[in-house]
PDB file of N, CA and C in Angstrom:
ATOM      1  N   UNK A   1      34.851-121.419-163.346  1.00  0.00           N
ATOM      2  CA  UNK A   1      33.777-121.310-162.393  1.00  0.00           C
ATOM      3  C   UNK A   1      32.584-120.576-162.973  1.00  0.00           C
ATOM      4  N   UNK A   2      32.673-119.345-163.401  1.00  0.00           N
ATOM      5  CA  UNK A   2      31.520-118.983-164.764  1.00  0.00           C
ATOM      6  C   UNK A   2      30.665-119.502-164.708  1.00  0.00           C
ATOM      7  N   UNK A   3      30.565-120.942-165.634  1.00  0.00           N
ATOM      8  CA  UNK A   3      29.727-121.711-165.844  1.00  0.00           C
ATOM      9  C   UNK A   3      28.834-122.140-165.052  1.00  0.00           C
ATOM     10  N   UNK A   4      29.455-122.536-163.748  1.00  0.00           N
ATOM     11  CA  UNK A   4      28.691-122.954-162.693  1.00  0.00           C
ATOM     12  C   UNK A   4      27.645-122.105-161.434  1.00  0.00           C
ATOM     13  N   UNK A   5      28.107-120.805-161.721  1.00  0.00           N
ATOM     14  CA  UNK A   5      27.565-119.711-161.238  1.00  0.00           C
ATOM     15  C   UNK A   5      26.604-118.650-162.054  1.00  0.00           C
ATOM     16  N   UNK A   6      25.406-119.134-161.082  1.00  0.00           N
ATOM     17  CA  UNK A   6      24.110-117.891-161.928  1.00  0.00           C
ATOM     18  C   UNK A   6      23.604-116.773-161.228  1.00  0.00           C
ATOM     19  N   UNK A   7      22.691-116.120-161.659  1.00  0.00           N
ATOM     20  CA  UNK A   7      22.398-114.997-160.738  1.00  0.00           C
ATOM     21  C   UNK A   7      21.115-115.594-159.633  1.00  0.00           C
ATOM     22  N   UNK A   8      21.819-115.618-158.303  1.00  0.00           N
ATOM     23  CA  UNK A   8      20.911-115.890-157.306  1.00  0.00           C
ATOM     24  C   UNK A   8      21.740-117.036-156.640  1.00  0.00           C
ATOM     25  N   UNK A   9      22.966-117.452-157.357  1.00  0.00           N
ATOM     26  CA  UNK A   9      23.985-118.591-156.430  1.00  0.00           C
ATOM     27  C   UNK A   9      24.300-117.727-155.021  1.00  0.00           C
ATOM     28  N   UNK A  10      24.740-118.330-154.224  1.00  0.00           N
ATOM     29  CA  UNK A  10      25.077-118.478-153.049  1.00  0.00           C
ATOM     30  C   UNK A  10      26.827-118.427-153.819  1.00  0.00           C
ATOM     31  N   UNK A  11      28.066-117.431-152.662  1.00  0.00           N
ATOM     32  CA  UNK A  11      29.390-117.761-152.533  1.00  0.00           C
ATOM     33  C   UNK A  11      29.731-116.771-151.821  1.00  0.00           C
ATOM     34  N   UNK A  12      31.168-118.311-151.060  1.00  0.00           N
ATOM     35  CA  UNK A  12      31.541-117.673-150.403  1.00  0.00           C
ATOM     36  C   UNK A  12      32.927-116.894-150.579  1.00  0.00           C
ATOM     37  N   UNK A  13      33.579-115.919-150.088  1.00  0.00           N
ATOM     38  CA  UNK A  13      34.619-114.591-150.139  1.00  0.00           C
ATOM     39  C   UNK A  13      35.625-115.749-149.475  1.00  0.00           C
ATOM     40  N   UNK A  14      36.400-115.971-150.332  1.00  0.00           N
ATOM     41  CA  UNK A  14      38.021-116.511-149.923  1.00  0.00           C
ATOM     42  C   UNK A  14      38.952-115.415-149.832  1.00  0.00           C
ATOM     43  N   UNK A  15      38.616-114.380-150.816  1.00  0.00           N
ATOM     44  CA  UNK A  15      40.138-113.661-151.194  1.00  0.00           C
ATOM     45  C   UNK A  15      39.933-112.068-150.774  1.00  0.00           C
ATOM     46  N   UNK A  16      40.108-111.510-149.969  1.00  0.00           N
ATOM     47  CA  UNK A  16      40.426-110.474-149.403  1.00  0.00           C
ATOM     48  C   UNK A  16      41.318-109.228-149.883  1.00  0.00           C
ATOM     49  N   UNK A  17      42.490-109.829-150.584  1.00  0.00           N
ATOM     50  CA  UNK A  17      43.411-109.215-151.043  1.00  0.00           C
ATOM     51  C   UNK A  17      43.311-107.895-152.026  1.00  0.00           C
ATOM     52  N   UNK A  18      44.251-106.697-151.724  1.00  0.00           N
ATOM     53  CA  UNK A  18      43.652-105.302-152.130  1.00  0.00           C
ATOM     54  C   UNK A  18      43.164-105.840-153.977  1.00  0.00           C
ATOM     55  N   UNK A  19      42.461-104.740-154.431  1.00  0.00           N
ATOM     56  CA  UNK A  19      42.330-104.677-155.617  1.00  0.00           C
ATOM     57  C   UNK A  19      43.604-104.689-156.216  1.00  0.00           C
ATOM     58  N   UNK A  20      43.746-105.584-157.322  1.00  0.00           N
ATOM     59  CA  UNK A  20      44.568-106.142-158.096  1.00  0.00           C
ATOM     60  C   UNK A  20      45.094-104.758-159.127  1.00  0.00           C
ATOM     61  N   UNK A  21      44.360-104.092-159.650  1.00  0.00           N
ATOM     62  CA  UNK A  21      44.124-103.231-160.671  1.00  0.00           C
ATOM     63  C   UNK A  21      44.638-101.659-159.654  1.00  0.00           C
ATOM     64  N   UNK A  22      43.828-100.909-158.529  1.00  0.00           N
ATOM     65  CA  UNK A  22      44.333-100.219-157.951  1.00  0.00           C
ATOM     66  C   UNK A  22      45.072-100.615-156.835  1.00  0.00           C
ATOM     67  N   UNK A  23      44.823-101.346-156.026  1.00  0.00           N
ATOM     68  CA  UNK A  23      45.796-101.887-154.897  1.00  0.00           C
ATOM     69  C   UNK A  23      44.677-101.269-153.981  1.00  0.00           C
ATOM     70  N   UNK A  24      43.789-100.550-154.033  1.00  0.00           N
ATOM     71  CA  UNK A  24      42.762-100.190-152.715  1.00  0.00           C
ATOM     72  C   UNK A  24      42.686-101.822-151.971  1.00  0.00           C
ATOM     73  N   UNK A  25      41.849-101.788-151.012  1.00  0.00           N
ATOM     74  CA  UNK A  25      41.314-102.303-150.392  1.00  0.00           C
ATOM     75  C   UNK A  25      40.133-102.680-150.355  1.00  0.00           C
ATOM     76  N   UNK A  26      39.773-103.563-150.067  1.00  0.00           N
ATOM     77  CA  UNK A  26      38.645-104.268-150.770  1.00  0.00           C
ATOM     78  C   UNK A  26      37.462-104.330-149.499  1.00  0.00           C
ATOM     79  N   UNK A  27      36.170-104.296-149.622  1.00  0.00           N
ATOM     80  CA  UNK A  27      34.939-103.508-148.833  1.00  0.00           C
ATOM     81  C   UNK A  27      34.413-105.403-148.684  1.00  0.00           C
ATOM     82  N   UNK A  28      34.995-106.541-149.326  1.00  0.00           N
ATOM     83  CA  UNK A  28      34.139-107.632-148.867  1.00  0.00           C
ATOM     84  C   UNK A  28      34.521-108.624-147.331  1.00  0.00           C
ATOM     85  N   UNK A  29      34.224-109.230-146.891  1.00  0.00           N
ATOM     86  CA  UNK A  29      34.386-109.816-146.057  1.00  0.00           C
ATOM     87  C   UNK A  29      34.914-111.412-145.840  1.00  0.00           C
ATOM     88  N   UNK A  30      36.380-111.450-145.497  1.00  0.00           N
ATOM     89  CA  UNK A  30      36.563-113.270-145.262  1.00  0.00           C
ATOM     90  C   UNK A  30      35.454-114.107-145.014  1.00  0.00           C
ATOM     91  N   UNK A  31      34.898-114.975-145.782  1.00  0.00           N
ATOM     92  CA  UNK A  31      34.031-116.102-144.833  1.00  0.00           C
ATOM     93  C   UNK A  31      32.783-115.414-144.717  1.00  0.00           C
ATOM     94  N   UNK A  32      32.392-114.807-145.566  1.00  0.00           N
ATOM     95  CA  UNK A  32      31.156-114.115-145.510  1.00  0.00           C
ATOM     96  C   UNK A  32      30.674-114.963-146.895  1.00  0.00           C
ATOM     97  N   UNK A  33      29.120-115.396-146.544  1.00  0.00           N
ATOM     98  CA  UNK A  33      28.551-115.258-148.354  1.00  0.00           C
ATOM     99  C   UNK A  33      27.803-114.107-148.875  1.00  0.00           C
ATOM    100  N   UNK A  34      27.805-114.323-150.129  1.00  0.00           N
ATOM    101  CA  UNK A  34      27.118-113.278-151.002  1.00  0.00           C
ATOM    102  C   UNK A  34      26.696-114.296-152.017  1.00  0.00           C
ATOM    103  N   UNK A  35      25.021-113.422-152.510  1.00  0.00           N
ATOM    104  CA  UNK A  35      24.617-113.457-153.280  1.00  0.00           C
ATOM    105  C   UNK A  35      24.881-112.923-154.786  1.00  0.00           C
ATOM    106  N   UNK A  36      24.896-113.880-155.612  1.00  0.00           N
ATOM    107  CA  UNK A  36      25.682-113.241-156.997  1.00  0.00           C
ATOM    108  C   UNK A  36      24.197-112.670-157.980  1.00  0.00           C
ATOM    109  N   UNK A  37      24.435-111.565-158.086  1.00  0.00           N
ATOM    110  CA  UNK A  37      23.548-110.456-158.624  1.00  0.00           C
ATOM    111  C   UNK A  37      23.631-111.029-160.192  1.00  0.00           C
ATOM    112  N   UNK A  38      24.433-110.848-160.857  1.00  0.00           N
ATOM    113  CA  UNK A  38      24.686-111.355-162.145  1.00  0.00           C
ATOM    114  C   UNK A  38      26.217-111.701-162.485  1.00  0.00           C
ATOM    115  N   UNK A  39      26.802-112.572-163.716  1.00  0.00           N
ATOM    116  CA  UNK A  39      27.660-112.754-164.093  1.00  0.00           C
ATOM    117  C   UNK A  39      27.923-112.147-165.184  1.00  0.00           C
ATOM    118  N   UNK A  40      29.222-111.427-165.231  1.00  0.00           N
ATOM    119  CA  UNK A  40      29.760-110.923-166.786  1.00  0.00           C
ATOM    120  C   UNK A  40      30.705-111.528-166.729  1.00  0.00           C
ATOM    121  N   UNK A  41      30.849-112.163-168.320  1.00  0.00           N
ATOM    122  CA  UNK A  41      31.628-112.938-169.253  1.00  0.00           C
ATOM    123  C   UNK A  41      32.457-112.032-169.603  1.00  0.00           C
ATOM    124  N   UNK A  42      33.886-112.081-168.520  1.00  0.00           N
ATOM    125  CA  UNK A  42      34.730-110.490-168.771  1.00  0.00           C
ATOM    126  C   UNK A  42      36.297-111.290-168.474  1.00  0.00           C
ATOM    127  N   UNK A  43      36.824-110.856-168.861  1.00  0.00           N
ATOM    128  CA  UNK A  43      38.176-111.732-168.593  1.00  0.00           C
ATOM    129  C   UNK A  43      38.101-110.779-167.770  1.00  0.00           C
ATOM    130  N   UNK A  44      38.973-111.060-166.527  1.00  0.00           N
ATOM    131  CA  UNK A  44      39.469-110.313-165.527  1.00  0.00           C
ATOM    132  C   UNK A  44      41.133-109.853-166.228  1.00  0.00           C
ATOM    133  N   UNK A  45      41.031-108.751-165.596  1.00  0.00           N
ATOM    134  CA  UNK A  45      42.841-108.068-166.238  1.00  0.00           C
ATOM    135  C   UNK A  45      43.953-109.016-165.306  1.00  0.00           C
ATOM    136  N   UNK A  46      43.114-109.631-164.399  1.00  0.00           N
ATOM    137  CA  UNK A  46      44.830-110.478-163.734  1.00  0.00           C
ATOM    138  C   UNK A  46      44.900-111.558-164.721  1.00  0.00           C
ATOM    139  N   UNK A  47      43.815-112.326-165.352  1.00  0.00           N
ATOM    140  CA  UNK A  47      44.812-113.412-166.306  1.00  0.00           C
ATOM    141  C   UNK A  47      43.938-114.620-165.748  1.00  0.00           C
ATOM    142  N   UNK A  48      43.596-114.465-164.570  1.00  0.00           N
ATOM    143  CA  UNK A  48      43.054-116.196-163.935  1.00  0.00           C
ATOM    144  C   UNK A  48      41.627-116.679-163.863  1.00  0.00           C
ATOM    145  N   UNK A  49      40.963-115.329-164.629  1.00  0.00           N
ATOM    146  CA  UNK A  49      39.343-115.942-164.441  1.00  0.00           C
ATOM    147  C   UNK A  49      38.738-114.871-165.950  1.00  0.00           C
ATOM    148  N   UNK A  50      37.789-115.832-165.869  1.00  0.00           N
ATOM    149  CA  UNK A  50      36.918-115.138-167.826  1.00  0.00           C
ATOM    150  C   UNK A  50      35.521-114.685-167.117  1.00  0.00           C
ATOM    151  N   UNK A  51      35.527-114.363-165.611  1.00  0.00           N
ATOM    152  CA  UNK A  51      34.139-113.564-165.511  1.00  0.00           C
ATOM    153  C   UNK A  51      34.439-112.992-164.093  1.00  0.00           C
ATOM    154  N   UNK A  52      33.822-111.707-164.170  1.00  0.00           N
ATOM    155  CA  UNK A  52      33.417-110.804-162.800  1.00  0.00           C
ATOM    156  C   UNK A  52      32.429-110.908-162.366  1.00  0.00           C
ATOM    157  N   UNK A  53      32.359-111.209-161.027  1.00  0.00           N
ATOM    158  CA  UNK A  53      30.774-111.135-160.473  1.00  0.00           C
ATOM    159  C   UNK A  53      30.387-109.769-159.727  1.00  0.00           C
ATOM    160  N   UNK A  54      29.052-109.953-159.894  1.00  0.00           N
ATOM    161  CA  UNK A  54      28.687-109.105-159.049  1.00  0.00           C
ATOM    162  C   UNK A  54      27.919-108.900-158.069  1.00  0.00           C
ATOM    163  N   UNK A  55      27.890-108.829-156.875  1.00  0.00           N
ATOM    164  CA  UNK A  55      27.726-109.537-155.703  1.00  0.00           C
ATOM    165  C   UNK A  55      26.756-108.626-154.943  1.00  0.00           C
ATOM    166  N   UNK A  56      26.727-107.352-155.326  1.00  0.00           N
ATOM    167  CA  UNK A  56      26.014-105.768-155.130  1.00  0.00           C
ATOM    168  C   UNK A  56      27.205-105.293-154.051  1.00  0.00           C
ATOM    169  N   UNK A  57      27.987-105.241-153.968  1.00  0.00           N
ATOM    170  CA  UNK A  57      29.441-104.424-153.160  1.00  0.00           C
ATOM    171  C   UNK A  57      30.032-103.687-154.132  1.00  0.00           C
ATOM    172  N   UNK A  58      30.277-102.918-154.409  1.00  0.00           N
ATOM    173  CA  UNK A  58      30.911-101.834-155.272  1.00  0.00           C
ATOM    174  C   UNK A  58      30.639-102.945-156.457  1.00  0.00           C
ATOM    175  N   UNK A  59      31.469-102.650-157.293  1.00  0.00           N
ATOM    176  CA  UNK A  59      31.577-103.304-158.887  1.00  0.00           C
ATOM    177  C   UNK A  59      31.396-104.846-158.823  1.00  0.00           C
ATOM    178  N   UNK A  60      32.237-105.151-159.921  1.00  0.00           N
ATOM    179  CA  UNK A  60      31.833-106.516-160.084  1.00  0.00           C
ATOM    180  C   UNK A  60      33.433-107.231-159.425  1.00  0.00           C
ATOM    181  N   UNK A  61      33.622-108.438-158.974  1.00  0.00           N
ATOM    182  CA  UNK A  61      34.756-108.443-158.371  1.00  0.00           C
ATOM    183  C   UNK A  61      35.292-109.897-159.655  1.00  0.00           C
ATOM    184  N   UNK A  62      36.554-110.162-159.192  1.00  0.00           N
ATOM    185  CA  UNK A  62      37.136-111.383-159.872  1.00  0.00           C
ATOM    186  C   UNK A  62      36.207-112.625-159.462  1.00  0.00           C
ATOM    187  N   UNK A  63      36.228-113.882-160.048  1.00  0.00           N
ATOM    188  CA  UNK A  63      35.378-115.193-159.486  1.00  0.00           C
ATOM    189  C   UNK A  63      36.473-115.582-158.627  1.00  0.00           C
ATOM    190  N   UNK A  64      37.848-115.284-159.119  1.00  0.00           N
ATOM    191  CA  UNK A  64      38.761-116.192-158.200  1.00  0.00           C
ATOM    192  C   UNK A  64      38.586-115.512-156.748  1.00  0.00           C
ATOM    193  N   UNK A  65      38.293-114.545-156.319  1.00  0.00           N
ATOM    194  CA  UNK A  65      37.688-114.548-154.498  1.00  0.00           C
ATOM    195  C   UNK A  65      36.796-115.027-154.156  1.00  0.00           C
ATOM    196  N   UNK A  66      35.686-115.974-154.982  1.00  0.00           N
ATOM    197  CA  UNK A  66      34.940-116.867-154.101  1.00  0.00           C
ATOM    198  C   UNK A  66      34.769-118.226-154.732  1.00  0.00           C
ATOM    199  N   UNK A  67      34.102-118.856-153.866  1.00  0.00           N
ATOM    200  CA  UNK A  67      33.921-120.429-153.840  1.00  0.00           C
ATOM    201  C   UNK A  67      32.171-120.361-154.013  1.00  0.00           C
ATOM    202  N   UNK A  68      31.848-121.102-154.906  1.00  0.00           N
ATOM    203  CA  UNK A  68      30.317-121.798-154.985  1.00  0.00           C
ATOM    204  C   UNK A  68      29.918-122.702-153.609  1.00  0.00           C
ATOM    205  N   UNK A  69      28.831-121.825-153.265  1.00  0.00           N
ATOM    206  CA  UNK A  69      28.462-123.005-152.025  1.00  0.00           C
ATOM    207  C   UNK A  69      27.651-123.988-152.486  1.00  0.00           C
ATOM    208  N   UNK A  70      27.488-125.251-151.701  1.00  0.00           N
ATOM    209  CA  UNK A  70      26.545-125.828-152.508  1.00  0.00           C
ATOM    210  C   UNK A  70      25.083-125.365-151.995  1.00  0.00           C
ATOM    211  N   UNK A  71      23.829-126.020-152.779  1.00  0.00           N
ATOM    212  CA  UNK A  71      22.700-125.278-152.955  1.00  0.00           C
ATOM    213  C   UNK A  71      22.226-126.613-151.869  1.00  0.00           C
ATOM    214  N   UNK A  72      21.530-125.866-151.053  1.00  0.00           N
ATOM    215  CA  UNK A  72      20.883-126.780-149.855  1.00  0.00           C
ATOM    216  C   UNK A  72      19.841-127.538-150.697  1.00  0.00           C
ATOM    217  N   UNK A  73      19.716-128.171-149.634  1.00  0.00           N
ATOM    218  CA  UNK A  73      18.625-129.735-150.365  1.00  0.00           C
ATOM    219  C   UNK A  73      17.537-129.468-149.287  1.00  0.00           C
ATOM    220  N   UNK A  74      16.048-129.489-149.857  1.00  0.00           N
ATOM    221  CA  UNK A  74      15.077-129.088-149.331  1.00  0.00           C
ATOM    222  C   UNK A  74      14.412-130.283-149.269  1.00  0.00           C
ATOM    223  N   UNK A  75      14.144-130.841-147.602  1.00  0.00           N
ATOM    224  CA  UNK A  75      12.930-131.733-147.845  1.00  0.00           C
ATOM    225  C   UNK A  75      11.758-131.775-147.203  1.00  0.00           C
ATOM    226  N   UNK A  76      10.747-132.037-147.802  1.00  0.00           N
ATOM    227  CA  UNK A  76       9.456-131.626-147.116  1.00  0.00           C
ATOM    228  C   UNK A  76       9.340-132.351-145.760  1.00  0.00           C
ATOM    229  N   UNK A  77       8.887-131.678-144.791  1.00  0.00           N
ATOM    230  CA  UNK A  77       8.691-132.268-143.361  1.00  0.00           C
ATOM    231  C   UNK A  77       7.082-132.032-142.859  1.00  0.00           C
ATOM    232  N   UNK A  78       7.135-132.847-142.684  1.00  0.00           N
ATOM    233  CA  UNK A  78       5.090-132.767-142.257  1.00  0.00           C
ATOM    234  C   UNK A  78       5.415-132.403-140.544  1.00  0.00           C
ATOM    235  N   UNK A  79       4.858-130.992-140.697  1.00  0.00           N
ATOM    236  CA  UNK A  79       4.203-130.766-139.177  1.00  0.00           C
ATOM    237  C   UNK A  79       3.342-131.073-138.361  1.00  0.00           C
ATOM    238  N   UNK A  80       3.059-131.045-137.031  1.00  0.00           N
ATOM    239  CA  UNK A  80       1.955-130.744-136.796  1.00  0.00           C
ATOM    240  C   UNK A  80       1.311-129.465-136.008  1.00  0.00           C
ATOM    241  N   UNK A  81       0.234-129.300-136.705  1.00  0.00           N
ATOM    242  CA  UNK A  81      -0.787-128.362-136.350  1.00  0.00           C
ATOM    243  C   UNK A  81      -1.366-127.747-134.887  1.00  0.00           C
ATOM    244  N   UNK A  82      -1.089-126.883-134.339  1.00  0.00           N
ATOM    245  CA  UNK A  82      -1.378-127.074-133.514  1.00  0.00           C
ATOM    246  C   UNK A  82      -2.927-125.858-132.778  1.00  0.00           C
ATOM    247  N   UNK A  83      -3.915-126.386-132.504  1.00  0.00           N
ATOM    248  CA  UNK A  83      -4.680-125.871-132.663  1.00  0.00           C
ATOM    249  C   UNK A  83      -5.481-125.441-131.074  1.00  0.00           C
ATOM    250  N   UNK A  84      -6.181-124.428-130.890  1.00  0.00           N
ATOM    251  CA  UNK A  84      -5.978-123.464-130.035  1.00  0.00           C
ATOM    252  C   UNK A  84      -6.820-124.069-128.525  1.00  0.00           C
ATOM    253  N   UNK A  85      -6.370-124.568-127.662  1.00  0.00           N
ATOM    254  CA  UNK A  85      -7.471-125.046-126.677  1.00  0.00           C
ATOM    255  C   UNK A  85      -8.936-124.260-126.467  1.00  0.00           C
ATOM    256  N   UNK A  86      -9.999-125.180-126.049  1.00  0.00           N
ATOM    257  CA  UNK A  86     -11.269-123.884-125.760  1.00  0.00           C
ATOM    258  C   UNK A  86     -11.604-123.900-124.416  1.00  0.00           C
ATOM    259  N   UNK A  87     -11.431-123.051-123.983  1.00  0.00           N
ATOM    260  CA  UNK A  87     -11.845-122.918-122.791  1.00  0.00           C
ATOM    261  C   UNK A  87     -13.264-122.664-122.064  1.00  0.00           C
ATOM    262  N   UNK A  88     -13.545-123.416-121.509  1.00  0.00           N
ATOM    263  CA  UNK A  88     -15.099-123.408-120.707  1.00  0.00           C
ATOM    264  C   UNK A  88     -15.558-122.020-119.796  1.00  0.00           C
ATOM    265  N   UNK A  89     -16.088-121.185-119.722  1.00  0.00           N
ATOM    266  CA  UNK A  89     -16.651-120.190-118.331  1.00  0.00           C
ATOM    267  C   UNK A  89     -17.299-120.682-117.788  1.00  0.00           C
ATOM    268  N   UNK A  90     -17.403-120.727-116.264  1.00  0.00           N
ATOM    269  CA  UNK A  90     -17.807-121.472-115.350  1.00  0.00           C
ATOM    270  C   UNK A  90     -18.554-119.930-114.523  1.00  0.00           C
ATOM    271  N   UNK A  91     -19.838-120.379-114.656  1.00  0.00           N
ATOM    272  CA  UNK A  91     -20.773-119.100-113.753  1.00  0.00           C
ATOM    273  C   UNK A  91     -20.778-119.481-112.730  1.00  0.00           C
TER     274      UNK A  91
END
């Protein structure tokens, strides 16, 4: 996943589960997204991912707790304008 994730992706928190390394408890949220601050090219100490993100929540976390959202598709929509009635004074 690495690869596919840059700083300013969109993802979302699948994995909840305490810290792997201390067993604390973890400060992110199920089903929440976050913005990925930057990627380090770090093996994680569990074995299942070659980068930590960092999401701005304490440190950098494993990739395997989130999912890449996809990047919305922007299309231009023409408005219209709407411009201010004038009103007459009547003496």
């Amino acid at each position: 996943m690495s690869y596919a994730v840059g700083p300013g992706d969109l993802v979302l928190c699948v994995n909840v589960a305490p810290n792997h390394v201390t067993g604390e408890p973890v400060p992110l949220v199920a089903g929440e997204t976050y913005r990925v601050v930057s990627v380090m090219e770090f093996a994680c100490p569990c074995g299942r991912s070659d980068a930590l993100l960092d999401v701005g929540v304490d440190f950098a976390w494993c990739q395997t707790r989130f999912r890449l959202m996809p990047k919305p598709k922007f299309e231009a929509k023409t408005r219209r304008v709407s411009a201010p009635k004038k009103k007459e004074t009547v003496r």
